[in-house]
PDB file of N, CA and C in Angstrom:
ATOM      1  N   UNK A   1      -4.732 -49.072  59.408  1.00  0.00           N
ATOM      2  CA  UNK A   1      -4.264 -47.944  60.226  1.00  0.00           C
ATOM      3  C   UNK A   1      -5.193 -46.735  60.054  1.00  0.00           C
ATOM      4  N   UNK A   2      -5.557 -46.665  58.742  1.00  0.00           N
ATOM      5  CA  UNK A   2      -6.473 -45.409  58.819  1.00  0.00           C
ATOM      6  C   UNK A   2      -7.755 -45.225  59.481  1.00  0.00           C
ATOM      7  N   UNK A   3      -8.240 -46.875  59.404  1.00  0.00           N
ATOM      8  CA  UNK A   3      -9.653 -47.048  60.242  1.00  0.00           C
ATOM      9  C   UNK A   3      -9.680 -46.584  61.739  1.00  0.00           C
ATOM     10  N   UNK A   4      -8.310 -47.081  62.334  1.00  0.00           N
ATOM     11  CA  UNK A   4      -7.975 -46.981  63.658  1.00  0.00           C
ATOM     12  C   UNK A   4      -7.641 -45.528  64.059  1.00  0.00           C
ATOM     13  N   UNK A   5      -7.054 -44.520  63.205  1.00  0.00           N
ATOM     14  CA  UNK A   5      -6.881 -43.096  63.224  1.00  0.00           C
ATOM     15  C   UNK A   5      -9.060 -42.343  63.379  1.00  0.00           C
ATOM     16  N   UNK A   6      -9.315 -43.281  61.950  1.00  0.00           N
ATOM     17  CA  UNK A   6     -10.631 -42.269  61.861  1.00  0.00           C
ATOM     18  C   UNK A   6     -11.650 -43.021  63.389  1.00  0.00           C
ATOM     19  N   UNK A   7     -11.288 -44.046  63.948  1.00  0.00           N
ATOM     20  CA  UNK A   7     -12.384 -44.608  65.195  1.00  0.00           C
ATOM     21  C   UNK A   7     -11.761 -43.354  66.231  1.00  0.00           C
ATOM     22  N   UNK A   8     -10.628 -42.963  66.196  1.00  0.00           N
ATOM     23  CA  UNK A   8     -10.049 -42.372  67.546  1.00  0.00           C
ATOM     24  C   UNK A   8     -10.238 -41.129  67.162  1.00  0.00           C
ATOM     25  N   UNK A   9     -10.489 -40.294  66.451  1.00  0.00           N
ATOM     26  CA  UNK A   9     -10.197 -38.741  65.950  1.00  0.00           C
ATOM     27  C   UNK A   9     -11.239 -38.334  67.096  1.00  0.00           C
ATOM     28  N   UNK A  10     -12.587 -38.259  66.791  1.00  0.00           N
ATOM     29  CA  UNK A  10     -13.486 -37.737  67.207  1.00  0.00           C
ATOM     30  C   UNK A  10     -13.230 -37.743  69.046  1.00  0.00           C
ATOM     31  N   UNK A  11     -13.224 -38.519  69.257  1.00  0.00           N
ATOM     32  CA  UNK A  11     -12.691 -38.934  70.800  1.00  0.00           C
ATOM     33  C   UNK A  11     -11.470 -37.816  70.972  1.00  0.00           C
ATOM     34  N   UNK A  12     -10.678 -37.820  70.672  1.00  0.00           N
ATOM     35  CA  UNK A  12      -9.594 -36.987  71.368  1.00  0.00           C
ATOM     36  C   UNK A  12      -9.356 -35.598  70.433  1.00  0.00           C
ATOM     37  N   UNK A  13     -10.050 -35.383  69.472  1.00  0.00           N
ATOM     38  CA  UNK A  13     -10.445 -34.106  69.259  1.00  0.00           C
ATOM     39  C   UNK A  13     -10.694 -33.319  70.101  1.00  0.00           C
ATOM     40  N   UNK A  14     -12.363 -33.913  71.176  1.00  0.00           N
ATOM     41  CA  UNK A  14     -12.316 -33.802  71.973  1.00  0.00           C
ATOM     42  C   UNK A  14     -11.636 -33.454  73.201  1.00  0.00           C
ATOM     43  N   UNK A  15     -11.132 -34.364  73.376  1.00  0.00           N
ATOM     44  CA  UNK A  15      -9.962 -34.779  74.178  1.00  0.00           C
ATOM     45  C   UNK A  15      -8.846 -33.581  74.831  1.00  0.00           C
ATOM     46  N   UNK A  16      -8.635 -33.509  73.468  1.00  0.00           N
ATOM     47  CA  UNK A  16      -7.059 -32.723  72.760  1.00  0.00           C
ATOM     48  C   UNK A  16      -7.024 -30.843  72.342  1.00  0.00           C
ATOM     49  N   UNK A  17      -8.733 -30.801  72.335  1.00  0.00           N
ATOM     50  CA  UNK A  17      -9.013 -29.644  71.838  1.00  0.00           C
ATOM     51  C   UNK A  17      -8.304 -29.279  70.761  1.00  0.00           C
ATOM     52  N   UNK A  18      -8.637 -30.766  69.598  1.00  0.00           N
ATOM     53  CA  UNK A  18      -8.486 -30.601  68.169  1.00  0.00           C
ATOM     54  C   UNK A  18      -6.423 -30.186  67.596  1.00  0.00           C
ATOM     55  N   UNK A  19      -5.900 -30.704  68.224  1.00  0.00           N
ATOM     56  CA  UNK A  19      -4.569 -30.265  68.495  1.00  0.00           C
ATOM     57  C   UNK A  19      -4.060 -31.365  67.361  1.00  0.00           C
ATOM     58  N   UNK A  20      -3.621 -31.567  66.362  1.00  0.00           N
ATOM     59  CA  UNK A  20      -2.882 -32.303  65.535  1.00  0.00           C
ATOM     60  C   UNK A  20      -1.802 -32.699  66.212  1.00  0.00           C
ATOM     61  N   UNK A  21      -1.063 -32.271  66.955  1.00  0.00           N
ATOM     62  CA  UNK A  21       0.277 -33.236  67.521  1.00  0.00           C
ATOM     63  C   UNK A  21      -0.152 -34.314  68.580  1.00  0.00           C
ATOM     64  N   UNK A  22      -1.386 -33.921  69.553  1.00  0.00           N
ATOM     65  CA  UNK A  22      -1.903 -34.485  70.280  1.00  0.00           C
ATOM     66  C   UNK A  22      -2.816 -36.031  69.494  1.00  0.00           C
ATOM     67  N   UNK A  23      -3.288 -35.498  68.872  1.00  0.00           N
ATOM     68  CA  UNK A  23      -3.947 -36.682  67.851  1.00  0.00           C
ATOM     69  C   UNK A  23      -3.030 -37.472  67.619  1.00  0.00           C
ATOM     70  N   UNK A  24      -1.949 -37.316  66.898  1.00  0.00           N
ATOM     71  CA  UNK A  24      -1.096 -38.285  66.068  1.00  0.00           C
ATOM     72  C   UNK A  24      -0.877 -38.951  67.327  1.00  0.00           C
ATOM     73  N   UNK A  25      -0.257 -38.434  68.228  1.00  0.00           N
ATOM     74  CA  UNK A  25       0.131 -38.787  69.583  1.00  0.00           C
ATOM     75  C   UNK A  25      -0.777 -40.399  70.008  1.00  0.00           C
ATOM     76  N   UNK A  26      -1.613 -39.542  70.306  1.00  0.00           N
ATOM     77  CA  UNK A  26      -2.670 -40.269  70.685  1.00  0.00           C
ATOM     78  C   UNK A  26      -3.259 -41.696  69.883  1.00  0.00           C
ATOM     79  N   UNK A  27      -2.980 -41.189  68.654  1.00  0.00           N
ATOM     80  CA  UNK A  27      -2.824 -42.678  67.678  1.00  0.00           C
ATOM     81  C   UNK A  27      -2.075 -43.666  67.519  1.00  0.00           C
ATOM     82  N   UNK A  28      -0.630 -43.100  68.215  1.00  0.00           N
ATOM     83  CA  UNK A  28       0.419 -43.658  68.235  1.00  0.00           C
ATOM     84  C   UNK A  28       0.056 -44.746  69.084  1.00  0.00           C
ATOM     85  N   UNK A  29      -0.120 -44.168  70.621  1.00  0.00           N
ATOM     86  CA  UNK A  29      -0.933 -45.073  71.532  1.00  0.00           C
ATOM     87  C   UNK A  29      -1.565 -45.827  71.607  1.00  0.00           C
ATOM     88  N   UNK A  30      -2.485 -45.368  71.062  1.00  0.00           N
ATOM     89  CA  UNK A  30      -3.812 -46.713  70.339  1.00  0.00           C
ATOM     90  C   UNK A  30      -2.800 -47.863  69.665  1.00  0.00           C
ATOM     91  N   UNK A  31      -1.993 -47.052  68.654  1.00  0.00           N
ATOM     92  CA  UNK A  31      -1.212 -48.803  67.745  1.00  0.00           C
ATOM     93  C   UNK A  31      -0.727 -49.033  68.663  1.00  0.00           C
ATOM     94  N   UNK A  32       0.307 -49.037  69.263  1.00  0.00           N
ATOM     95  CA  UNK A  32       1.174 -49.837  70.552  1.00  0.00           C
ATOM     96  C   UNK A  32       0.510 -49.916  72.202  1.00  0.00           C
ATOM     97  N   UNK A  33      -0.445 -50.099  72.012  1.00  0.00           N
ATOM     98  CA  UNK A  33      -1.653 -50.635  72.903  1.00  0.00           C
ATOM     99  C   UNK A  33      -1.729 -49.436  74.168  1.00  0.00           C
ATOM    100  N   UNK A  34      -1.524 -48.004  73.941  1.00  0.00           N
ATOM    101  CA  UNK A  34      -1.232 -47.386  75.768  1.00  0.00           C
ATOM    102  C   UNK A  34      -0.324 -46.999  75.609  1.00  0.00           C
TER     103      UNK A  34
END
C-alpha cells in the first residue's frame, strides 16, 4: 500500500494542488480500481 500511495503522490499533488484530503482520496481510488 505504501508503494502504491508513494507511485500516485507526485501525480495528484499535482493534480490536487498538494491538498492532503484530495490525495488520500485519490489513493483510495487507485486501491479500489476508480
Amino acid at each position: 500500500m505504501a508503494d502504491l500511495k508513494e507511485g500516485t503522490a507526485p501525480r495528484d499533488l499535482r493534480a490536487m494542488g498538494t491538498d492532503p484530503s484530495a490525495l488520500a482520496h485519490a489513493a483510495r481510488q487507485e486501491i479500489h480500481g476508480g
